[in-house]
Protein backbone atom coordinates (compact mmCIF):
# COMPACT_ATOMS: atom_id res chain seq x y z
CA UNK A 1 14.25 146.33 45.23
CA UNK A 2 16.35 148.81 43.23
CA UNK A 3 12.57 150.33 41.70
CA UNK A 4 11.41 151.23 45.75
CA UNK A 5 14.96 152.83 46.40
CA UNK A 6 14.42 154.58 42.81
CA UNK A 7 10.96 155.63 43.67
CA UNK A 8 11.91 156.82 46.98
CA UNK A 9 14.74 159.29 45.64
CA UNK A 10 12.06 160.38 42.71
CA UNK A 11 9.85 161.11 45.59
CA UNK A 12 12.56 162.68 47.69
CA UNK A 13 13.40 165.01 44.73
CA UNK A 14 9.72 166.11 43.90
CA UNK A 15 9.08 167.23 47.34
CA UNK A 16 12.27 169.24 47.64
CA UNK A 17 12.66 172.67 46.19
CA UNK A 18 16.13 171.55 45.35
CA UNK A 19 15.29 169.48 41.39
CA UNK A 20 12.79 172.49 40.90
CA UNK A 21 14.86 175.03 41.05
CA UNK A 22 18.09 172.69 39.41
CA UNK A 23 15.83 172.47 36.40
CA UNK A 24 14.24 175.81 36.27
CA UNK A 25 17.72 177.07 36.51
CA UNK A 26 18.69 174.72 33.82
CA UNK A 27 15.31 175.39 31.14
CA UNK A 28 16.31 179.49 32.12
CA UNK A 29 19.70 179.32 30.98
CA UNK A 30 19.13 176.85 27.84
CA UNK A 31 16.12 179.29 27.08
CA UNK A 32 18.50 182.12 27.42
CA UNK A 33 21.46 180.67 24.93
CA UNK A 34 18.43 179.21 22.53
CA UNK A 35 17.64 182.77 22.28
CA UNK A 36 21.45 183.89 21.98
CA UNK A 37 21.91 181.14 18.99
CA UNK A 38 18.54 181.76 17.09
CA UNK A 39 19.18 185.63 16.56
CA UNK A 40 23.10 184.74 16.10
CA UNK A 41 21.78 182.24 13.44
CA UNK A 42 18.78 184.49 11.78
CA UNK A 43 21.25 187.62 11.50
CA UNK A 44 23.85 185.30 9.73
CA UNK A 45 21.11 184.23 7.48
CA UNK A 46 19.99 187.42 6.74
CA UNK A 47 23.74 188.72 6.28
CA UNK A 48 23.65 185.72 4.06
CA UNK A 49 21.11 186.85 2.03
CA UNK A 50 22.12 190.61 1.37
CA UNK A 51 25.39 189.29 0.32
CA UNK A 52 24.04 187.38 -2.59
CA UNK A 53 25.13 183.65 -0.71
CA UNK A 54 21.47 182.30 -1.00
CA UNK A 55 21.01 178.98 -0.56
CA UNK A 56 20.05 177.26 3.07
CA UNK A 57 21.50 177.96 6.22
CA UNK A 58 22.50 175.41 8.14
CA UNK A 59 20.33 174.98 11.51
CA UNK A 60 22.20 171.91 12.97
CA UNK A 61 25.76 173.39 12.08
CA UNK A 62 25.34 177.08 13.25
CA UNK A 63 22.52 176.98 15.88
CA UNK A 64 22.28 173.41 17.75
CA UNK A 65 25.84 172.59 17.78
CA UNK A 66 26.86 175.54 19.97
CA UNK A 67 24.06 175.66 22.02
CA UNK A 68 24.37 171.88 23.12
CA UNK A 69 27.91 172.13 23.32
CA UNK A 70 27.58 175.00 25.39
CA UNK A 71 24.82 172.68 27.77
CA UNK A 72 27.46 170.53 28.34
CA UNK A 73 29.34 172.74 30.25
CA UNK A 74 26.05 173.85 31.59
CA UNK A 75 25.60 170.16 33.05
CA UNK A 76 29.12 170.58 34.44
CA UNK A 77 28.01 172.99 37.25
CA UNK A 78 24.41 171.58 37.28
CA UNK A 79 24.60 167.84 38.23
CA UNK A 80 27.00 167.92 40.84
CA UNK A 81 23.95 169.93 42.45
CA UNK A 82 21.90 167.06 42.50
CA UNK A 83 24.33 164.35 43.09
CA UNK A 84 25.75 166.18 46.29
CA UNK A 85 23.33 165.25 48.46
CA UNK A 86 22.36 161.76 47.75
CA UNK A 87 24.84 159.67 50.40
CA UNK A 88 26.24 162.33 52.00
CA UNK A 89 22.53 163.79 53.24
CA UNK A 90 22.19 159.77 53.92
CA UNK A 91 24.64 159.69 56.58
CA UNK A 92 24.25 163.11 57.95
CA UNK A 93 21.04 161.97 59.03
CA UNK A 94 21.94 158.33 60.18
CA UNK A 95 19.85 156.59 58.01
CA UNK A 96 23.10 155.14 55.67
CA UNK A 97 22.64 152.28 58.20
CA UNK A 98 19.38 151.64 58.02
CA UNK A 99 19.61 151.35 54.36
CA UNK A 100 22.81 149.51 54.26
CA UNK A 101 20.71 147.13 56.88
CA UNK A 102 17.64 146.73 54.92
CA UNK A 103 16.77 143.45 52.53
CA UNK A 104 18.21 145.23 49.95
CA UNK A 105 21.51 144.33 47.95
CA UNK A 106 24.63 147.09 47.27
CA UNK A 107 23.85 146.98 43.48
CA UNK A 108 19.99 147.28 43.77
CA UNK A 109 20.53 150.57 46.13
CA UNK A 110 23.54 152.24 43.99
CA UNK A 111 20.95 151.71 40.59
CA UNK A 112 18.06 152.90 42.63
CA UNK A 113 19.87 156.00 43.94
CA UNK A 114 21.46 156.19 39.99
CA UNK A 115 17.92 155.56 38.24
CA UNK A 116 16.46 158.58 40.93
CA UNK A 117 18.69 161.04 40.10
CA UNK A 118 18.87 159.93 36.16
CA UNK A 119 15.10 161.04 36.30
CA UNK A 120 15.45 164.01 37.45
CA UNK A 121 17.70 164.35 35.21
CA UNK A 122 16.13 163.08 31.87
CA UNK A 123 13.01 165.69 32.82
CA UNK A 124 15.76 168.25 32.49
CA UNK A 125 16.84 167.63 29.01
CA UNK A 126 12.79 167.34 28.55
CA UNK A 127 11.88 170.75 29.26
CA UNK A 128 14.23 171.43 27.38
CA UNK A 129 13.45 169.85 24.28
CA UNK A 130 10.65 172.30 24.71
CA UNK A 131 12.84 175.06 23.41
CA UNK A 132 13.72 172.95 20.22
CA UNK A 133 10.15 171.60 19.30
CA UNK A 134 9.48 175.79 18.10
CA UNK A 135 12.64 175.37 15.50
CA UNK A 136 10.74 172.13 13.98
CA UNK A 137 7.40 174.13 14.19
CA UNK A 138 8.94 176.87 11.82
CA UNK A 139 12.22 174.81 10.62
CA UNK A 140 13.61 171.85 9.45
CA UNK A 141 16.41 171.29 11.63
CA UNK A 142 17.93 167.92 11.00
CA UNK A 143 16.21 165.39 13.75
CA UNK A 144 18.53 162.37 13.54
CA UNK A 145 21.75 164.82 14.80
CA UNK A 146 19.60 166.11 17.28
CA UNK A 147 18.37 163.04 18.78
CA UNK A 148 22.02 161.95 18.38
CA UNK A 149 22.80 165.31 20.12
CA UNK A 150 20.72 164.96 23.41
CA UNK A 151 21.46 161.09 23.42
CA UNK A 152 25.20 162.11 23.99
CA UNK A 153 24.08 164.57 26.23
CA UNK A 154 22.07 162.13 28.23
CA UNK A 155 25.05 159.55 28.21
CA UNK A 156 27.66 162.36 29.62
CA UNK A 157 25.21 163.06 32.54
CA UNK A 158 24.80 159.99 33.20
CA UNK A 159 28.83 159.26 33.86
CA UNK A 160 28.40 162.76 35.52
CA UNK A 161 25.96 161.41 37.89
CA UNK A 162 27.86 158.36 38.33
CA UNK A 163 30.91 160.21 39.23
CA UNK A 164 28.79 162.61 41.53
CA UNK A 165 27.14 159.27 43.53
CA UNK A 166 30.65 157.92 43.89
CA UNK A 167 32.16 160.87 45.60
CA UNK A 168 28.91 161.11 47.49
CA UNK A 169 29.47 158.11 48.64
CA UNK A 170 33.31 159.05 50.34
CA UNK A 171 31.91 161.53 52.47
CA UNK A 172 29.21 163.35 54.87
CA UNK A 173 29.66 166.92 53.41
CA UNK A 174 26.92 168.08 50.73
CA UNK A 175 29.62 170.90 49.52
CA UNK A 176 32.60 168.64 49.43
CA UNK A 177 31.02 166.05 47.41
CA UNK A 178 29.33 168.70 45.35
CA UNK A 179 32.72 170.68 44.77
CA UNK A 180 34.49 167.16 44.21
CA UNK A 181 31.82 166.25 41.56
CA UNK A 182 32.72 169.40 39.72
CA UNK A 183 36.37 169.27 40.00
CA UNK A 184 36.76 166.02 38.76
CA UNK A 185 34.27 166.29 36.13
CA UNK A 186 35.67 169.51 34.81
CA UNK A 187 39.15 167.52 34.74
């Protein structure tokens, strides 16, 4: 079923260094630009402050909003990385007709090969939520925009991923899928 050809690529991915280092490179740079934002956004408040404009700051408008935005993009050069390899590795090995052979029906291997690499994916935007949980811990950043936030973000990795599977599909090349994902993404 599509859950075994899900499974398989979630297996696939843990025991390659490939997701690791896809999402450490992804928690590294949205720890870096977390960083960026928070002393961007605690020297505005304190410029606030000193000028006599008291009142709260705004966390969602002049912290989250940026640095999500700016994960977007982010995404843009990420999931082509892991989409890349998922039918094109397939038939550079020769086992695209073994799969295309087995019991299984187009749909339930194209949602199992989706579902795999959505995983991966959604543990991505977990770590880092990791980042975020500190700004509730000493903040009250406004939760429903946020969960809004990373729900559009999960939605425009999704059609990323989509995209990236499709042009996977087209050909045998790793880089040419991978550079194709980005291209027509970035478009």
């Amino acid at each position: 079923s599509g859950r075994a050809i899900a499974g398989r690529e979630w297996r696939a991915w843990v025991a390659s260094p490939i997701a690791y280092i896809v999402t450490g490179l992804f928690a590294l740079l949205f720890g870096a630009f977390f960083v960026l934002y928070l002393f961007m956004f605690v020297e505005q408040g304190i410029r606030m402050g000193a000028m006599g404009m008291g009142g709260p700051v705004n966390v969602n408008q002049m912290m989250l909003r940026p640095l999500l935005g700016n994960m977007a993009v982010v995404m843009l050069f990420m999931l082509p990385m892991l989409t890349m390899r998922t039918y094109a590795e397939e038939k550079r090995s020769g086992t695209f007709e073994l799969l295309l052979t087995s019991p299984l029906t187009d749909t339930q291997i194209v949602l199992g090969k989706f579902l795999g690499v959505l995983a991966v994916f959604v543990l991505m935007l977990l770590v880092s939520g990791l980042n975020l949980s500190l700004l509730f811990l000493w903040g009250q950043p406004e939760w429903k925009q946020l969960v809004t936030s990373y729900l559009g973000l999960l939605l425009m990795g999704a059609s990323f991923i989509s995209l990236g599977l499709f042009l996977s599909s087209l050909t045998r090349s790793q880089v040419v899928a991978g550079a194709a994902t980005f291209a027509i993404a970035l478009l």
